[in-house]
N, C-alpha and C. Protein backbone atom coordinates (compact mmCIF):
# COMPACT_ATOMS: atom_id res chain seq x y z
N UNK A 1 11.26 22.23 -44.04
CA UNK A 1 10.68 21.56 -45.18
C UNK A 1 9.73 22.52 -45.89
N UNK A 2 9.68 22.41 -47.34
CA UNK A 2 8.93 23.33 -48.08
C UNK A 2 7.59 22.62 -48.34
N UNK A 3 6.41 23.75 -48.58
CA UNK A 3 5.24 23.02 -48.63
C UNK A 3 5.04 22.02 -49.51
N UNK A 4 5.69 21.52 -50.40
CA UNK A 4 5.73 21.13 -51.91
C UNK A 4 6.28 19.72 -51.07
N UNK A 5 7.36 19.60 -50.04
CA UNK A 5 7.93 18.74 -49.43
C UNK A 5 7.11 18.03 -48.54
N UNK A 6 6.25 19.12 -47.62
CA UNK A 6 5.37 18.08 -47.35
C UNK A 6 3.79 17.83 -47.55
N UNK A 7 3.61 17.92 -49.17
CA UNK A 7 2.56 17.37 -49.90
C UNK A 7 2.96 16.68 -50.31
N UNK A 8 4.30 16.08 -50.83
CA UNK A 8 4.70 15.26 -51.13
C UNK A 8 4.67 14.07 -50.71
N UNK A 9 5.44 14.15 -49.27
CA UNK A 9 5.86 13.25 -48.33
C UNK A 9 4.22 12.78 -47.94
N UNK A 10 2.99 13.70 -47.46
CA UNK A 10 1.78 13.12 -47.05
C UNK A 10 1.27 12.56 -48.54
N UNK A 11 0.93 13.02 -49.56
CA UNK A 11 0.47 12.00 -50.42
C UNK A 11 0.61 10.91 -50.60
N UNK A 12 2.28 10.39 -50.36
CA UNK A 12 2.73 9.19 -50.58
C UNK A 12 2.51 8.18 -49.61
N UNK A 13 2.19 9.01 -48.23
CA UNK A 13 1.52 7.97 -47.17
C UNK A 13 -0.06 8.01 -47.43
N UNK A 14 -0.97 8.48 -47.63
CA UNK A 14 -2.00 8.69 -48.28
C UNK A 14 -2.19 7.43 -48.97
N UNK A 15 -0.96 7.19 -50.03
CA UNK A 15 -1.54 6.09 -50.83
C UNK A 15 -1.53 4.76 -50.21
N UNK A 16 -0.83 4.73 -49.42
CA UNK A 16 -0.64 3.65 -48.25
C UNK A 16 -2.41 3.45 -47.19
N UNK A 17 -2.61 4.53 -46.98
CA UNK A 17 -3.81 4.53 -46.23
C UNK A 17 -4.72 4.04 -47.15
N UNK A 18 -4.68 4.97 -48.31
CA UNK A 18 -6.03 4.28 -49.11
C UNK A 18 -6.26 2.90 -49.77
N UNK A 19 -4.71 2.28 -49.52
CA UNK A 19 -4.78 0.60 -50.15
C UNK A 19 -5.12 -0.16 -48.15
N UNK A 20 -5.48 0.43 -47.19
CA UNK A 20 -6.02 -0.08 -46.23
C UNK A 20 -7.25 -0.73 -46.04
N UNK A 21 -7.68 -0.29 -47.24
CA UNK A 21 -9.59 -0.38 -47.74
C UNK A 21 -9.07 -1.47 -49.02
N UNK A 22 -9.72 -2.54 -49.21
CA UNK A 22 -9.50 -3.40 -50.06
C UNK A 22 -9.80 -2.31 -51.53
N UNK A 23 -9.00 -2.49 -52.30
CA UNK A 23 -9.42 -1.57 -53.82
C UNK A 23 -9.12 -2.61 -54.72
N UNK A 24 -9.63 -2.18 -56.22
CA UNK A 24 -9.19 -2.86 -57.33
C UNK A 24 -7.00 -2.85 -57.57
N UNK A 25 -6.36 -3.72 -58.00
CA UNK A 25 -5.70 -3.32 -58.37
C UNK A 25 -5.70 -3.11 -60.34
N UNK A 26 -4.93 -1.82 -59.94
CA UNK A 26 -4.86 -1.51 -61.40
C UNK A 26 -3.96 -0.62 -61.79
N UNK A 27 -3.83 -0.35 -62.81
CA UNK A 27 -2.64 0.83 -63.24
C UNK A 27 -2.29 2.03 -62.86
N UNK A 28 -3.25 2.54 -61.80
CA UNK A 28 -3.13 3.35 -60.77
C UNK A 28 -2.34 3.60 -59.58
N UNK A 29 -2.52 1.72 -59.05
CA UNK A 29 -2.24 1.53 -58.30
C UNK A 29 -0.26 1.41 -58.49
N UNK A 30 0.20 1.35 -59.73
CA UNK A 30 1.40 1.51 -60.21
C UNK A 30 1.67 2.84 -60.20
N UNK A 31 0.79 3.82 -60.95
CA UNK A 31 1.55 4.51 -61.56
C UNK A 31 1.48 5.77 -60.86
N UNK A 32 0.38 5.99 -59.71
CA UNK A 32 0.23 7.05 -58.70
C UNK A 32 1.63 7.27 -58.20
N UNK A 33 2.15 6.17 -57.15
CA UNK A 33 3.15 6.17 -56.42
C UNK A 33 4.43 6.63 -57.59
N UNK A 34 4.41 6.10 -58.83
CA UNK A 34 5.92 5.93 -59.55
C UNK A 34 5.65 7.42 -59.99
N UNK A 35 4.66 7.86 -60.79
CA UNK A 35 4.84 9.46 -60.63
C UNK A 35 4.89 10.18 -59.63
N UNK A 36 4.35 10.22 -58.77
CA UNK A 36 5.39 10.97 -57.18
C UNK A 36 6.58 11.02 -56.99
N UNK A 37 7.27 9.73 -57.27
CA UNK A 37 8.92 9.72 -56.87
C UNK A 37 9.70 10.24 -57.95
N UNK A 38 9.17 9.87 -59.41
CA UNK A 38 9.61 10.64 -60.63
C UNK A 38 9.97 11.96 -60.44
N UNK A 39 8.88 12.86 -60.00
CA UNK A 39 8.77 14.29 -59.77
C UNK A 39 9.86 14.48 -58.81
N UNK A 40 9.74 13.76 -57.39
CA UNK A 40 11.01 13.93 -56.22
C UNK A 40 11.66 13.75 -56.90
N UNK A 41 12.41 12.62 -57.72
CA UNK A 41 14.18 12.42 -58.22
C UNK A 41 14.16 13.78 -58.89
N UNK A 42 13.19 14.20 -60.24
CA UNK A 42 13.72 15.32 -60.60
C UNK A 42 13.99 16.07 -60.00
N UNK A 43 13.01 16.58 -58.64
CA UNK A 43 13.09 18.11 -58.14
C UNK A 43 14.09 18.31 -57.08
N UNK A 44 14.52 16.65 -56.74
CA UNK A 44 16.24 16.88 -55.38
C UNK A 44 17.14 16.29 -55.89
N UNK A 45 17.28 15.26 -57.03
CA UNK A 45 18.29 15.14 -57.18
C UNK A 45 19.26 15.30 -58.15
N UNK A 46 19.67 16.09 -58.46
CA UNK A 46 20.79 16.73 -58.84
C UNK A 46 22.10 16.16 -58.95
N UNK A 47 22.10 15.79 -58.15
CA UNK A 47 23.80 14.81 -58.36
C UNK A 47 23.50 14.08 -57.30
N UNK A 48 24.69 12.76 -57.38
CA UNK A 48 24.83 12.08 -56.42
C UNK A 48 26.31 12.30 -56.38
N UNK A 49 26.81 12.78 -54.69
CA UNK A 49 28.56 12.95 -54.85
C UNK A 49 28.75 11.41 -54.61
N UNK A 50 30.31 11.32 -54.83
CA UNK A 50 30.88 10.04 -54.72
C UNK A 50 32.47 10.25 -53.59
N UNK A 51 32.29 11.54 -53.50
CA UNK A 51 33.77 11.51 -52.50
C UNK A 51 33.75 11.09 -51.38
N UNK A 52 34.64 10.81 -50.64
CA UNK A 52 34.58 10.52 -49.21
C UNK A 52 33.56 8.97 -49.07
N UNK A 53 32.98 8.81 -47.89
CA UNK A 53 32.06 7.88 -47.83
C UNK A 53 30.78 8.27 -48.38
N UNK A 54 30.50 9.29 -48.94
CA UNK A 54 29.37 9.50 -49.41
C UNK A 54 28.50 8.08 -50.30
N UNK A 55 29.12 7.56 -50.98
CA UNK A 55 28.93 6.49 -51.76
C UNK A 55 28.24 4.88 -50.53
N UNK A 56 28.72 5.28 -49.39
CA UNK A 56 28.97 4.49 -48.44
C UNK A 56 27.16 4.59 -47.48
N UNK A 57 27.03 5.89 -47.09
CA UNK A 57 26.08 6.60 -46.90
C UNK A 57 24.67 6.48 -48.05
N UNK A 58 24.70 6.96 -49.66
CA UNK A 58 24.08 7.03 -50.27
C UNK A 58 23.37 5.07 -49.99
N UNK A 59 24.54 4.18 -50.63
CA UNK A 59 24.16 3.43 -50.67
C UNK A 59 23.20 2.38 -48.98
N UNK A 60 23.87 2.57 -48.20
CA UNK A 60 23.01 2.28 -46.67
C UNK A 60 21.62 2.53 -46.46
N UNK A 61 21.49 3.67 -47.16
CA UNK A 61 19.91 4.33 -46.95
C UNK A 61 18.95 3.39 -48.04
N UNK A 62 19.54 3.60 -49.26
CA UNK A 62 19.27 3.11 -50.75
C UNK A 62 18.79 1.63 -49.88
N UNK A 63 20.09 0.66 -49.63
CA UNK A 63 19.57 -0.66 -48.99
C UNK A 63 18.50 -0.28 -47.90
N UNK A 64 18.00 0.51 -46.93
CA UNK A 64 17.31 0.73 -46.18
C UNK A 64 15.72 0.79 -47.02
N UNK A 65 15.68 2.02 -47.34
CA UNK A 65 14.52 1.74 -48.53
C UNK A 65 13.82 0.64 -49.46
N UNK A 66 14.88 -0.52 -49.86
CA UNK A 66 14.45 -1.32 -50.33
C UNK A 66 14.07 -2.39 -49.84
N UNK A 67 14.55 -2.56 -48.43
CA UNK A 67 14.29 -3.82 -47.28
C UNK A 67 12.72 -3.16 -47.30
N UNK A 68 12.55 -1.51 -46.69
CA UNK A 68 11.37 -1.35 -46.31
C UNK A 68 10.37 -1.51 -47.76
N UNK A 69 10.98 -1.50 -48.88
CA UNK A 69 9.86 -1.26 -49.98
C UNK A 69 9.30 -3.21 -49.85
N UNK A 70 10.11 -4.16 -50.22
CA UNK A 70 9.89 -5.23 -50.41
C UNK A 70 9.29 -5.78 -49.37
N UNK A 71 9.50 -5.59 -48.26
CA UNK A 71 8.67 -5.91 -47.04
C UNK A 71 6.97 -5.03 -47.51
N UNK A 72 7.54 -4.13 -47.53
CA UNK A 72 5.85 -3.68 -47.60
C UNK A 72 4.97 -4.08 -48.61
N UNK A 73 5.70 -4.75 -50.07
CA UNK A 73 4.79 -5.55 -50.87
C UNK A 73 4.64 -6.56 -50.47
N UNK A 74 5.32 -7.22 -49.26
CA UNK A 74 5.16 -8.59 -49.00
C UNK A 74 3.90 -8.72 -48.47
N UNK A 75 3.95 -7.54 -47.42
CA UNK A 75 2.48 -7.78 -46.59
C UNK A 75 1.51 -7.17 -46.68
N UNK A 76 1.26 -6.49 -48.37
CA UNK A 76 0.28 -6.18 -48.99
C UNK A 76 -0.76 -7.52 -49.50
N UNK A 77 -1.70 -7.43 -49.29
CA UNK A 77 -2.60 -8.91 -49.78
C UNK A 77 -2.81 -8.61 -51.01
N UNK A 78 -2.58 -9.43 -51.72
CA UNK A 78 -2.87 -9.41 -53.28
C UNK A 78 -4.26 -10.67 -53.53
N UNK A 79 -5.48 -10.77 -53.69
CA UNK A 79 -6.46 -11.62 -54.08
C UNK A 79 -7.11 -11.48 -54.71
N UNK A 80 -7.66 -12.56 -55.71
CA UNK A 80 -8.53 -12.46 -57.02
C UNK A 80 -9.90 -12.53 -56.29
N UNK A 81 -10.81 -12.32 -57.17
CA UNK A 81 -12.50 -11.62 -56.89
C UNK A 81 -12.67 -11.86 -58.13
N UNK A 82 -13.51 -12.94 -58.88
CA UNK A 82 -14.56 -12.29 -59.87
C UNK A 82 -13.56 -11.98 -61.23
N UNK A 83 -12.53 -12.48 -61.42
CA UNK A 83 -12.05 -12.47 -62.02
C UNK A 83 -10.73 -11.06 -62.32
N UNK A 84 -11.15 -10.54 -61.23
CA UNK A 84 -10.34 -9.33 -60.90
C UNK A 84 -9.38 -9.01 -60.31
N UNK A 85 -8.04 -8.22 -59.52
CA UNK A 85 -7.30 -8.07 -58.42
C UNK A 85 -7.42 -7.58 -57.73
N UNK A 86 -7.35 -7.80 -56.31
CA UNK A 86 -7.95 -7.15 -55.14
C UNK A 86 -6.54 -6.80 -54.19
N UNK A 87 -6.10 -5.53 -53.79
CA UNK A 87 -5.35 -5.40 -53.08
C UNK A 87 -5.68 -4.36 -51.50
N UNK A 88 -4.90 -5.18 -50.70
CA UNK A 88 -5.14 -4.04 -49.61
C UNK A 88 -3.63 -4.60 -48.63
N UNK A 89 -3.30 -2.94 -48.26
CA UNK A 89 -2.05 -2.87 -47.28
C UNK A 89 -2.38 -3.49 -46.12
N UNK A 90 -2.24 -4.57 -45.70
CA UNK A 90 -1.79 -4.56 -44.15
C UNK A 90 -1.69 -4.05 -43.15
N UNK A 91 -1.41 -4.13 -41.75
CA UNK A 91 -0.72 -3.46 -40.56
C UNK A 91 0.60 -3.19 -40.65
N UNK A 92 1.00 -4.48 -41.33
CA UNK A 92 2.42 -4.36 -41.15
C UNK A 92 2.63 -3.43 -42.34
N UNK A 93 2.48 -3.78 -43.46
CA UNK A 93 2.82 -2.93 -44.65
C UNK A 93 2.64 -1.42 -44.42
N UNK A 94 1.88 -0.80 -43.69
CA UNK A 94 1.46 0.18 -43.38
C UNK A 94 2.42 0.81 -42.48
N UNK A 95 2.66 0.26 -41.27
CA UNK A 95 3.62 0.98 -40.57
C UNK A 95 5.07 0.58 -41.20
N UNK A 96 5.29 -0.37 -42.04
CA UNK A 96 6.48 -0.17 -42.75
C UNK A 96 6.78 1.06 -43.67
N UNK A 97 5.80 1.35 -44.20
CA UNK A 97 5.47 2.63 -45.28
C UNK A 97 5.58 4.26 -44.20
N UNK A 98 5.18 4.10 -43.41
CA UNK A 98 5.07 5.18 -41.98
C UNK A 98 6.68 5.67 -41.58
N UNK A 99 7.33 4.20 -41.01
CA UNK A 99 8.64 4.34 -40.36
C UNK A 99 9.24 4.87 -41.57
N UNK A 100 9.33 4.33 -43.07
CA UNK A 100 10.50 4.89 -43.83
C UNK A 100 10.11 6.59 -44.42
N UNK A 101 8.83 6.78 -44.68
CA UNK A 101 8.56 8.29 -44.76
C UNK A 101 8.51 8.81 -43.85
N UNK A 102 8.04 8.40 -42.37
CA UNK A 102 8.56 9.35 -41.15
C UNK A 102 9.97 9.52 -40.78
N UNK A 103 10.67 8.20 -40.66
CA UNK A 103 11.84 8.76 -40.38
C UNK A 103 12.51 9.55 -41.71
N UNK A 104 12.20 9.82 -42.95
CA UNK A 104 13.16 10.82 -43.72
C UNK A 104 12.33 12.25 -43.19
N UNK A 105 10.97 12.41 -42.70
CA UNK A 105 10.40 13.55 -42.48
C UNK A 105 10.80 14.05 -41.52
N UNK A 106 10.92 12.95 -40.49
CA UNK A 106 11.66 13.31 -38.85
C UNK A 106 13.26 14.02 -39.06
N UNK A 107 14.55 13.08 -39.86
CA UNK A 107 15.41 13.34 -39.89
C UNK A 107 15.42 15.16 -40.52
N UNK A 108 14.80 15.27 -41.46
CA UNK A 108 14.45 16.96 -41.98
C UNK A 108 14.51 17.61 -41.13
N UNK A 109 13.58 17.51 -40.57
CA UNK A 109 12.76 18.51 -39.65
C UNK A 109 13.63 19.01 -38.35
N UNK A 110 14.34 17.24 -38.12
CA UNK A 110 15.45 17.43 -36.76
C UNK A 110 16.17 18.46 -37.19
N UNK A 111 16.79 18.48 -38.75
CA UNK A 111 18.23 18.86 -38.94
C UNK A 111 17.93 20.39 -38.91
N UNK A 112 16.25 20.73 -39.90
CA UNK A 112 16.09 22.47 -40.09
C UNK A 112 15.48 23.00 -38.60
N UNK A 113 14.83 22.61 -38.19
CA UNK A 113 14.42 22.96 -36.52
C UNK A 113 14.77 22.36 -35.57
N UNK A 114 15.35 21.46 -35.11
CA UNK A 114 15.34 20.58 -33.90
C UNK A 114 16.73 21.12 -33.29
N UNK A 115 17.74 21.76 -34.17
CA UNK A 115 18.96 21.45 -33.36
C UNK A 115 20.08 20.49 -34.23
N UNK A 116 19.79 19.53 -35.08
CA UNK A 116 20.15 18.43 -35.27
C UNK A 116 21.01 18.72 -36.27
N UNK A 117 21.40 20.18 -37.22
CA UNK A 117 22.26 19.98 -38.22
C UNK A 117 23.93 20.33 -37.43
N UNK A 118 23.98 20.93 -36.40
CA UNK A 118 25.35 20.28 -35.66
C UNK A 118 25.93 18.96 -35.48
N UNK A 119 25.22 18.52 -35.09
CA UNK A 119 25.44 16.88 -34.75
C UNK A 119 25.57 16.01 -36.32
N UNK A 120 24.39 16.32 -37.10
CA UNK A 120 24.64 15.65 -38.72
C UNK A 120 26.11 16.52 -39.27
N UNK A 121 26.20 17.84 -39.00
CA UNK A 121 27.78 18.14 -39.88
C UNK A 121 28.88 17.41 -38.68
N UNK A 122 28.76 16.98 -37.65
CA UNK A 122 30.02 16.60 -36.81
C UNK A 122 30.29 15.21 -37.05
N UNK A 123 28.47 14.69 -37.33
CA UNK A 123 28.85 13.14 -38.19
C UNK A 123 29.31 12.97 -39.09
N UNK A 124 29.15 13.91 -40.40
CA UNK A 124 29.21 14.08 -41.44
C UNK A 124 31.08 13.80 -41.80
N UNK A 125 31.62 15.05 -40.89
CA UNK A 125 33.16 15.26 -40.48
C UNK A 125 33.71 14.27 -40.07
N UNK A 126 33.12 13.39 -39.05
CA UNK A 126 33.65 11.88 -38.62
C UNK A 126 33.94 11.02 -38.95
N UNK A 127 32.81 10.68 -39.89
CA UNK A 127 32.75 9.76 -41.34
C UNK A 127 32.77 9.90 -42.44
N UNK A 128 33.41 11.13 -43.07
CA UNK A 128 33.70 11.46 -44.37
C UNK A 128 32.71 11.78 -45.47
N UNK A 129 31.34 11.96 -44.70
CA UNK A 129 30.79 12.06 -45.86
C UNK A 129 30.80 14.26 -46.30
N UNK A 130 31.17 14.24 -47.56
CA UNK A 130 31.65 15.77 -47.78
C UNK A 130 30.45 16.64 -48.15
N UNK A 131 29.28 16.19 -47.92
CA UNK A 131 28.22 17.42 -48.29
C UNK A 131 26.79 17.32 -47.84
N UNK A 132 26.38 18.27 -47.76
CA UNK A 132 24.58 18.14 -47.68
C UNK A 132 24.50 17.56 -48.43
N UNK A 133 24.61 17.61 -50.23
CA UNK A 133 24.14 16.96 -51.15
C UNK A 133 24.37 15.46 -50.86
N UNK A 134 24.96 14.85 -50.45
CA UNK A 134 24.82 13.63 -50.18
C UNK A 134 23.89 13.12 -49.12
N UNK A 135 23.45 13.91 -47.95
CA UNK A 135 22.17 13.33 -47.54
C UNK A 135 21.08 13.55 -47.98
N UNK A 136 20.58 14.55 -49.05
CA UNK A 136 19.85 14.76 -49.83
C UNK A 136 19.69 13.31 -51.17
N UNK A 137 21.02 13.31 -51.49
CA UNK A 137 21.19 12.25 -52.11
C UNK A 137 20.67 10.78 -51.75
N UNK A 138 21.15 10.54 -50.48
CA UNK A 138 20.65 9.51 -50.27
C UNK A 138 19.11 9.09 -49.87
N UNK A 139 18.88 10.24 -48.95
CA UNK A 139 17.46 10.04 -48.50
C UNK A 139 16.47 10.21 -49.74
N UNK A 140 16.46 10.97 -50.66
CA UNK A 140 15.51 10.74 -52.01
C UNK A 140 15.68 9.41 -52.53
N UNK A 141 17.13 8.89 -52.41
CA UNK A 141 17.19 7.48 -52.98
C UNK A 141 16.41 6.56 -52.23
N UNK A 142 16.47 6.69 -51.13
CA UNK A 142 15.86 6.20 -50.28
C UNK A 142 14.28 5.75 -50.47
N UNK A 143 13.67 6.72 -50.41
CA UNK A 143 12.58 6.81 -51.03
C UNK A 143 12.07 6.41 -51.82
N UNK A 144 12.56 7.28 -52.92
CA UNK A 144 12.77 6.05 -54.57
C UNK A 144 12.79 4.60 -54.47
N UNK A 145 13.73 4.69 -53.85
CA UNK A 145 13.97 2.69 -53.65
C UNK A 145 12.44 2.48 -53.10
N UNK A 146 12.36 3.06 -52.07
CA UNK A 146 11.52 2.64 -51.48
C UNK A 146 10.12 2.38 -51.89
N UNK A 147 9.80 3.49 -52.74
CA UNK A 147 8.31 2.96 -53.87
C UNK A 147 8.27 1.81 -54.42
N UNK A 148 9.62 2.23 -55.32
CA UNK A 148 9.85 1.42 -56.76
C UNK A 148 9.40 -0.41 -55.97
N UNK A 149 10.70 -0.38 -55.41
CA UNK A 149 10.60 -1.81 -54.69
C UNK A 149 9.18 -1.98 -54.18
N UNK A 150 8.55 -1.56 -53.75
CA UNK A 150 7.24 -2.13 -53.21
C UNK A 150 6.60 -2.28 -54.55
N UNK A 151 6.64 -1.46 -55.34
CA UNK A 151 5.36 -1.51 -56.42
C UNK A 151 5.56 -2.41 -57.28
N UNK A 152 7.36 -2.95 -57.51
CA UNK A 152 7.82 -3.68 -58.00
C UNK A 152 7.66 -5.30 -57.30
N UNK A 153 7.33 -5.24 -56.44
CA UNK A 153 6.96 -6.32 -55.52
C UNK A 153 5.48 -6.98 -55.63
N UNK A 154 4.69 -5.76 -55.38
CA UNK A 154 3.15 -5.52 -55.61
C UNK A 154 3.14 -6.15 -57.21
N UNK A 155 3.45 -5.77 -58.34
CA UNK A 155 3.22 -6.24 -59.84
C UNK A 155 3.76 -7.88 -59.50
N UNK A 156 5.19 -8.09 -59.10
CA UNK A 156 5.65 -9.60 -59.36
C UNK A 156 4.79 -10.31 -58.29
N UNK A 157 4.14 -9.96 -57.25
CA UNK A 157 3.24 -11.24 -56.65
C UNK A 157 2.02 -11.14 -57.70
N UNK A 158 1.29 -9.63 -58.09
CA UNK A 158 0.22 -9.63 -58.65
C UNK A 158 -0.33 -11.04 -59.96
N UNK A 159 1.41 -11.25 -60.62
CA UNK A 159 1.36 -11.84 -61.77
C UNK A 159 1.07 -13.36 -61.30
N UNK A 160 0.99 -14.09 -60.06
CA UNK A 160 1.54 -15.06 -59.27
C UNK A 160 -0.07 -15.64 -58.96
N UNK A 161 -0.89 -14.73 -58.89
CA UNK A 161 -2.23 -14.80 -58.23
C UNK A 161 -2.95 -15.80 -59.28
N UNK A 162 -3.41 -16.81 -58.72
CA UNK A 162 -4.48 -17.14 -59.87
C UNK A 162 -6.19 -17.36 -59.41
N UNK A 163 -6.84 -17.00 -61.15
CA UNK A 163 -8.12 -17.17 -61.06
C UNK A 163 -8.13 -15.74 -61.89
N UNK A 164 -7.69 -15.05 -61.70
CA UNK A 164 -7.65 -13.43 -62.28
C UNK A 164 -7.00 -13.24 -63.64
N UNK A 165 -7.95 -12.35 -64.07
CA UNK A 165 -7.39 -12.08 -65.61
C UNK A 165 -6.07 -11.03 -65.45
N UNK A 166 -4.99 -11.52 -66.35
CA UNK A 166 -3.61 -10.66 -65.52
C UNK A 166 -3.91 -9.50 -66.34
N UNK A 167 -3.18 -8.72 -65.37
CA UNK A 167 -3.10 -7.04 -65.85
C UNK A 167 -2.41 -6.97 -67.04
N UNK A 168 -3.20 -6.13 -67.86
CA UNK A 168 -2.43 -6.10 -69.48
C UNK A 168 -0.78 -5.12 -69.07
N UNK A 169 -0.44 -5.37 -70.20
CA UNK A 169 1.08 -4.63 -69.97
C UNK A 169 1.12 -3.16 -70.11
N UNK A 170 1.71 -2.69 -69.07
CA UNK A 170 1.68 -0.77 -68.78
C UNK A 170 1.54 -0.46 -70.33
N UNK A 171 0.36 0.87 -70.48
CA UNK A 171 1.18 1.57 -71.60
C UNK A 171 -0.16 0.68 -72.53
N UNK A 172 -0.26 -0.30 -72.48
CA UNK A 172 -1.76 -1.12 -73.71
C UNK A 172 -2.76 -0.71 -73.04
N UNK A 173 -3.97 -0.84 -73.54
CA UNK A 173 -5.15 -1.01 -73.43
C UNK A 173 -6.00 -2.40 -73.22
N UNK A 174 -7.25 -2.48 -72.69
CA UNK A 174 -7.65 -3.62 -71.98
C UNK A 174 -8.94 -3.50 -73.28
């Protein structure tokens, strides 16, 4: 993994830690995480192949990511204060956020040091999927999903809360 890979990968748990501490929610709290993954889609993904099971693969992970993203907005607390939004991650939300960025950090790491890219090209061969680029493919999707859906989760309970003045719409002013 390149250093860029894992500043990446720790920032994005970072933001998980720091919604552990009750904070305001606010447009930050959107747009931190969605520019991180922005930057990842640009900087890995490149194509998505479709030959073989790749499509099969891409999409498994993709559903993996989004079970873990929506779970983890679930058990984010969303509560009004004072007319304000108050959010903080959970236990659970937290190690949901952990398992899906550790295991894509773990799977890396297995494949460039551990030993593990024999066994991923013999799987790879088994089940048709025809390239690195497709686990690249998928596991960024992965990811992706995996923000989007939480943050996308995090905004649709946010709107749900009452007593609180709702968050103006991305992009306006308050």
């Amino acid at each position: 993994m390149t250093a860029t890979e894992w500043i990446t990968d720790i920032a994005l748990v970072l933001i998980v830690f720091r919604q552990l501490r009750e904070g305001r929610l606010d447009h930050k709290t959107f747009l931190l995480p969605l520019a991180i993954v922005a930057f990842v889609g640009y900087s890995y993904l490149d194509s998505v192949p479709t030959a073989g099971n790749d499509l099969v693969l891409i999409g498994a992970l993709t559903a993996a990511g989004a079970v873990l993203g929506v779970a983890g907005g679930v058990y984010t607390r969303i509560r009004a204060l004072d007319g304000q939004l108050l959010i903080k991650a959970g236990a659970v939300s937290a190690v949901l956020w952990i398992v899906g960025m550790g295991a894509r950090m773990g799977f890396q790491t297995w494949v460039e040091h551990g030993g593990g890219a024999d066994d991923v090209a013999r799987f790879s061969l088994a089940h048709h999927i025809t390239s690195q680029q497709a686990w690249v493919a998928a596991f960024v999707l992965m990811a992706l999903t995996e923000v989007v859906t939480r943050v996308a989760t995090i905004y649709v309970r946010s709107r749900t809360v009452r007593g609180a003045a709702p968050l103006p719409v991305l992009g306006t002013t308050v």
